[in-house]
N, C-alpha and C. Protein backbone atom coordinates (compact mmCIF):
# COMPACT_ATOMS: atom_id res chain seq x y z
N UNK A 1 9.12 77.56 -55.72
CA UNK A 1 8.82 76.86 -56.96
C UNK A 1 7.55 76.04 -56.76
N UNK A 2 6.57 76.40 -57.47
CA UNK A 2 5.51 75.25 -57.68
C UNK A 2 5.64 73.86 -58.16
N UNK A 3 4.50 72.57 -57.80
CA UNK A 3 4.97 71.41 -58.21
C UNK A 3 4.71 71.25 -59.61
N UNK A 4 5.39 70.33 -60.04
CA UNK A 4 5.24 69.73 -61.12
C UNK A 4 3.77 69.12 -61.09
N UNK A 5 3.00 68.62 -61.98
CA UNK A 5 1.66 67.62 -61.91
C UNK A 5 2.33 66.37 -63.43
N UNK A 6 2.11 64.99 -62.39
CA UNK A 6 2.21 64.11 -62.85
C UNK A 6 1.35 63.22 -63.98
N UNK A 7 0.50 63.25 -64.37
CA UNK A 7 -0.85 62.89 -64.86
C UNK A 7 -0.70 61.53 -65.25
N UNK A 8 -1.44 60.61 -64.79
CA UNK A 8 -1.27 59.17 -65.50
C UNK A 8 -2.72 58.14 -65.53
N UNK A 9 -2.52 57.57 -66.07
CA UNK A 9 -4.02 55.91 -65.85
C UNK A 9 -3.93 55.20 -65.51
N UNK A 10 -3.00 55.16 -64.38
CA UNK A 10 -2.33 53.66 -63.84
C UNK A 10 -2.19 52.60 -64.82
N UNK A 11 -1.98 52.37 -66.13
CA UNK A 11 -1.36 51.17 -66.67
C UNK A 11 0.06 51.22 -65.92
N UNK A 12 0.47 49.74 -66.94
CA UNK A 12 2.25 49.50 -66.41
C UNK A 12 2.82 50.60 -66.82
N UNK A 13 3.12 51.04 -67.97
CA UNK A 13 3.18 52.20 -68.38
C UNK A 13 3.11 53.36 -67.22
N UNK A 14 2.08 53.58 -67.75
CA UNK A 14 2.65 54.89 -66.20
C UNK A 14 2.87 54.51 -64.80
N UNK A 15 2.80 53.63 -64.15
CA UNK A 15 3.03 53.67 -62.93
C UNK A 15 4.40 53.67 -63.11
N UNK A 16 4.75 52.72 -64.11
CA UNK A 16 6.64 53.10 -64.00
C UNK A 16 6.92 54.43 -64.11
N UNK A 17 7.08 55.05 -65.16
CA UNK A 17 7.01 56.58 -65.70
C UNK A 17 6.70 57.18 -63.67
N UNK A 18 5.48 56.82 -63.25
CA UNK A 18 5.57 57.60 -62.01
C UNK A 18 6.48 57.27 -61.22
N UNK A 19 6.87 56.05 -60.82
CA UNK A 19 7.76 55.62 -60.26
C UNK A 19 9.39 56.82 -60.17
N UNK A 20 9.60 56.03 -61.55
CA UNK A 20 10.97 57.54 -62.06
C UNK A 20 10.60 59.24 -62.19
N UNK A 21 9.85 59.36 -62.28
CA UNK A 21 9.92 61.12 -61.94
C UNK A 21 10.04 61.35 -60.74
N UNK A 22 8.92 60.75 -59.85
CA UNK A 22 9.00 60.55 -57.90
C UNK A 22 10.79 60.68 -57.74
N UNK A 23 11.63 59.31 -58.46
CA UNK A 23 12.60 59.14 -58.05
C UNK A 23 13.93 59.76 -58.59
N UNK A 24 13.40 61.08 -59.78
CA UNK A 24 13.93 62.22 -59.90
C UNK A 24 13.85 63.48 -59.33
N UNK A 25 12.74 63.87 -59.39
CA UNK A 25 12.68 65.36 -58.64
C UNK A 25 12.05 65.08 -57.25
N UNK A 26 11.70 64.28 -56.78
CA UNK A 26 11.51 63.59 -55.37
C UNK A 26 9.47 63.92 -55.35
N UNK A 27 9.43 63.23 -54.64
CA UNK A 27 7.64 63.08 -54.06
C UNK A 27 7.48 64.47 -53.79
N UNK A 28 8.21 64.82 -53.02
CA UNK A 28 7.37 66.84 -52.45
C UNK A 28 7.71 67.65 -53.47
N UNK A 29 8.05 67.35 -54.73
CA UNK A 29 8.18 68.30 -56.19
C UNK A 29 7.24 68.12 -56.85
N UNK A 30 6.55 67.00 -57.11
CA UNK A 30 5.02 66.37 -58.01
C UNK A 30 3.95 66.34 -57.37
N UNK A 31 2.73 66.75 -58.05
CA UNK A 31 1.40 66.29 -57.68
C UNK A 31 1.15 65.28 -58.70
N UNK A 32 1.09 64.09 -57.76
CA UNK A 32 0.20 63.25 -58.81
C UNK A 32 -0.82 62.79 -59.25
N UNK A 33 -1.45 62.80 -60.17
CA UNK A 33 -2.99 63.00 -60.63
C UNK A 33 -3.04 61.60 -61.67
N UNK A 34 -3.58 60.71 -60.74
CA UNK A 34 -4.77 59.29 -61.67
C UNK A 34 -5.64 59.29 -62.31
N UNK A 35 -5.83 60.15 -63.53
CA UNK A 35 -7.35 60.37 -64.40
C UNK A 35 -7.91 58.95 -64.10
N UNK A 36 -7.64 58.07 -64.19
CA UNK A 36 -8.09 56.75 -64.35
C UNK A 36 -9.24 56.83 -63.52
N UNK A 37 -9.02 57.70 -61.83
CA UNK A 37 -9.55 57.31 -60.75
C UNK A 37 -10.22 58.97 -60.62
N UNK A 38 -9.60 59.79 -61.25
CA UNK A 38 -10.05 60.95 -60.57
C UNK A 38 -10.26 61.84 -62.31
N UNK A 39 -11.03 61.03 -62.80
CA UNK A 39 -11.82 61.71 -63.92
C UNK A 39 -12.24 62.93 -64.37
N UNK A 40 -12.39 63.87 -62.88
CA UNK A 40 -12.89 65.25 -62.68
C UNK A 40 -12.03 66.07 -62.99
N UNK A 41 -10.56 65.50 -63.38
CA UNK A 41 -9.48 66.77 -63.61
C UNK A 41 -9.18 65.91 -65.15
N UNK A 42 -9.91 65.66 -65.57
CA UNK A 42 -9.21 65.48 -67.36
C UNK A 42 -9.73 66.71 -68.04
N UNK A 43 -10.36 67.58 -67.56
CA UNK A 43 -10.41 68.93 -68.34
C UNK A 43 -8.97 69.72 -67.64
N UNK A 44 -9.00 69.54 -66.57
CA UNK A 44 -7.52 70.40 -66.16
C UNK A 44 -6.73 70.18 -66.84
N UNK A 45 -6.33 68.47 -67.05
CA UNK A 45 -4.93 68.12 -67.84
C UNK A 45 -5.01 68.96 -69.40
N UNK A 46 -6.30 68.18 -70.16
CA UNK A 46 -6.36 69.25 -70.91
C UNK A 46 -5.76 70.20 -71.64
N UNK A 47 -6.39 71.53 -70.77
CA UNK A 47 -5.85 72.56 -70.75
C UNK A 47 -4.65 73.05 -70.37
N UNK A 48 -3.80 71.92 -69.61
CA UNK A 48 -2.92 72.30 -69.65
C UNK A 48 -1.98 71.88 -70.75
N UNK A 49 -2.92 71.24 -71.53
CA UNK A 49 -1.81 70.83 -72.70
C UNK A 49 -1.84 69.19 -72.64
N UNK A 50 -2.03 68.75 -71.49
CA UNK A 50 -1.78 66.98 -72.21
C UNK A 50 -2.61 66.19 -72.83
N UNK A 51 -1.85 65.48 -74.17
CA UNK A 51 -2.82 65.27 -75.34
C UNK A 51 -2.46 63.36 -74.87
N UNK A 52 -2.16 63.09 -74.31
CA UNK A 52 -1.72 61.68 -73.63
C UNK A 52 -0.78 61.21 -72.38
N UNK A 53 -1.40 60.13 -71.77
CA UNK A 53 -0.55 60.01 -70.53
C UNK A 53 -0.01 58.78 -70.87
N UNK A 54 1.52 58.85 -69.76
CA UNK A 54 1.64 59.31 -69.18
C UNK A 54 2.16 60.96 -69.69
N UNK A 55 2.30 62.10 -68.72
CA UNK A 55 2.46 63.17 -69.29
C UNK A 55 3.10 64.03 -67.42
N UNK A 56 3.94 64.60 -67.72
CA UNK A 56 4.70 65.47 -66.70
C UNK A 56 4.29 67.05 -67.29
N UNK A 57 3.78 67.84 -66.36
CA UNK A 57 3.57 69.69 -66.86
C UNK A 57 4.64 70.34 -65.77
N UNK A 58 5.67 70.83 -66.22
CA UNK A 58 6.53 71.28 -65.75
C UNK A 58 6.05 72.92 -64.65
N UNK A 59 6.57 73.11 -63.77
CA UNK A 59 5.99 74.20 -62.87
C UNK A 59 5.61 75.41 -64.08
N UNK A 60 7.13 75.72 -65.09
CA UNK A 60 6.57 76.43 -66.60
C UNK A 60 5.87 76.56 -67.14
N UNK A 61 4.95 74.96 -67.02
CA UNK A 61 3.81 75.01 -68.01
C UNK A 61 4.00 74.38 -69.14
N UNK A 62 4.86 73.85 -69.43
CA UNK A 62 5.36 72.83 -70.23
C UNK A 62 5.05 71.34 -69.82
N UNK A 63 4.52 71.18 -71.24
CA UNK A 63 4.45 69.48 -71.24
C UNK A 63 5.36 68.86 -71.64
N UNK A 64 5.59 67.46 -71.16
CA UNK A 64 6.37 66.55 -71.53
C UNK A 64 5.93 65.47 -71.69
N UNK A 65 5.32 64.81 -72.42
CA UNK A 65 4.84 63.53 -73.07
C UNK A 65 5.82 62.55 -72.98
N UNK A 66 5.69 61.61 -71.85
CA UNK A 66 7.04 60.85 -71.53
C UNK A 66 6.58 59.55 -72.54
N UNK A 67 5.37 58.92 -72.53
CA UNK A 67 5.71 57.68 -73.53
C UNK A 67 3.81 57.66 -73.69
N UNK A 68 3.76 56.75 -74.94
CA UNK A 68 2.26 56.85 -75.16
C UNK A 68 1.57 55.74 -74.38
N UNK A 69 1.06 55.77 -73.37
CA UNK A 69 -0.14 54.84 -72.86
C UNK A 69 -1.52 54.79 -73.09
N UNK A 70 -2.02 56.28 -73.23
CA UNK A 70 -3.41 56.32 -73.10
C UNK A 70 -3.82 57.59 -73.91
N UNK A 71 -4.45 57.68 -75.09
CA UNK A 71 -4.94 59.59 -75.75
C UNK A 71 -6.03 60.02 -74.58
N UNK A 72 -5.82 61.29 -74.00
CA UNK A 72 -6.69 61.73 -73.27
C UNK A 72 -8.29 61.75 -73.78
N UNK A 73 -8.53 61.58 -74.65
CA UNK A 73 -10.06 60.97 -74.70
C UNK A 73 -10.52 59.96 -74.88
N UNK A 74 -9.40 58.70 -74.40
CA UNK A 74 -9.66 57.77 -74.28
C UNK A 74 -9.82 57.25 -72.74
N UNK A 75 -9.81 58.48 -71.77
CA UNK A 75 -9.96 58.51 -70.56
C UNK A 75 -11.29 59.13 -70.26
N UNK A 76 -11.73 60.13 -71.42
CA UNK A 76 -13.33 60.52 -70.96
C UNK A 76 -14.66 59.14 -70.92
């Protein structure tokens, strides 16, 4: 099974949100990705579909929009 990708902007907001997924499907199931810090993959998220973080993409390919912190072009 491939990982999940976590996507977030470090507000309070997502670091919690990261906090609880870590402490659901465990750390070696997620990649986690800080647009905040690592800017170079907000076309990845993107495309994969996330229209706001925080945001979980399931190994499927499915998004899950866990709560609204940030619209992804408010990260470009």
């Amino acid at each position: 099974m491939s990982k999940a990708k976590f996507y977030h902007a470090g507000c309070p907001v997502c670091v919690t949100a990261e906090q609880e997924i870590i402490s659901l499907i465990g750390k070696d199931n997620v990649e986690v990705v800080h647009l905040g810090s690592d800017k170079g993959r907000i076309a990845e998220a993107e495309a994969s579909g996330v229209k706001s973080v925080p945001a979980l993409v399931a190994p499927s390919g499915n998004v899950l929009h866990i709560n609204y912190g940030a619209g992804i072009n408010d990260l470009k």
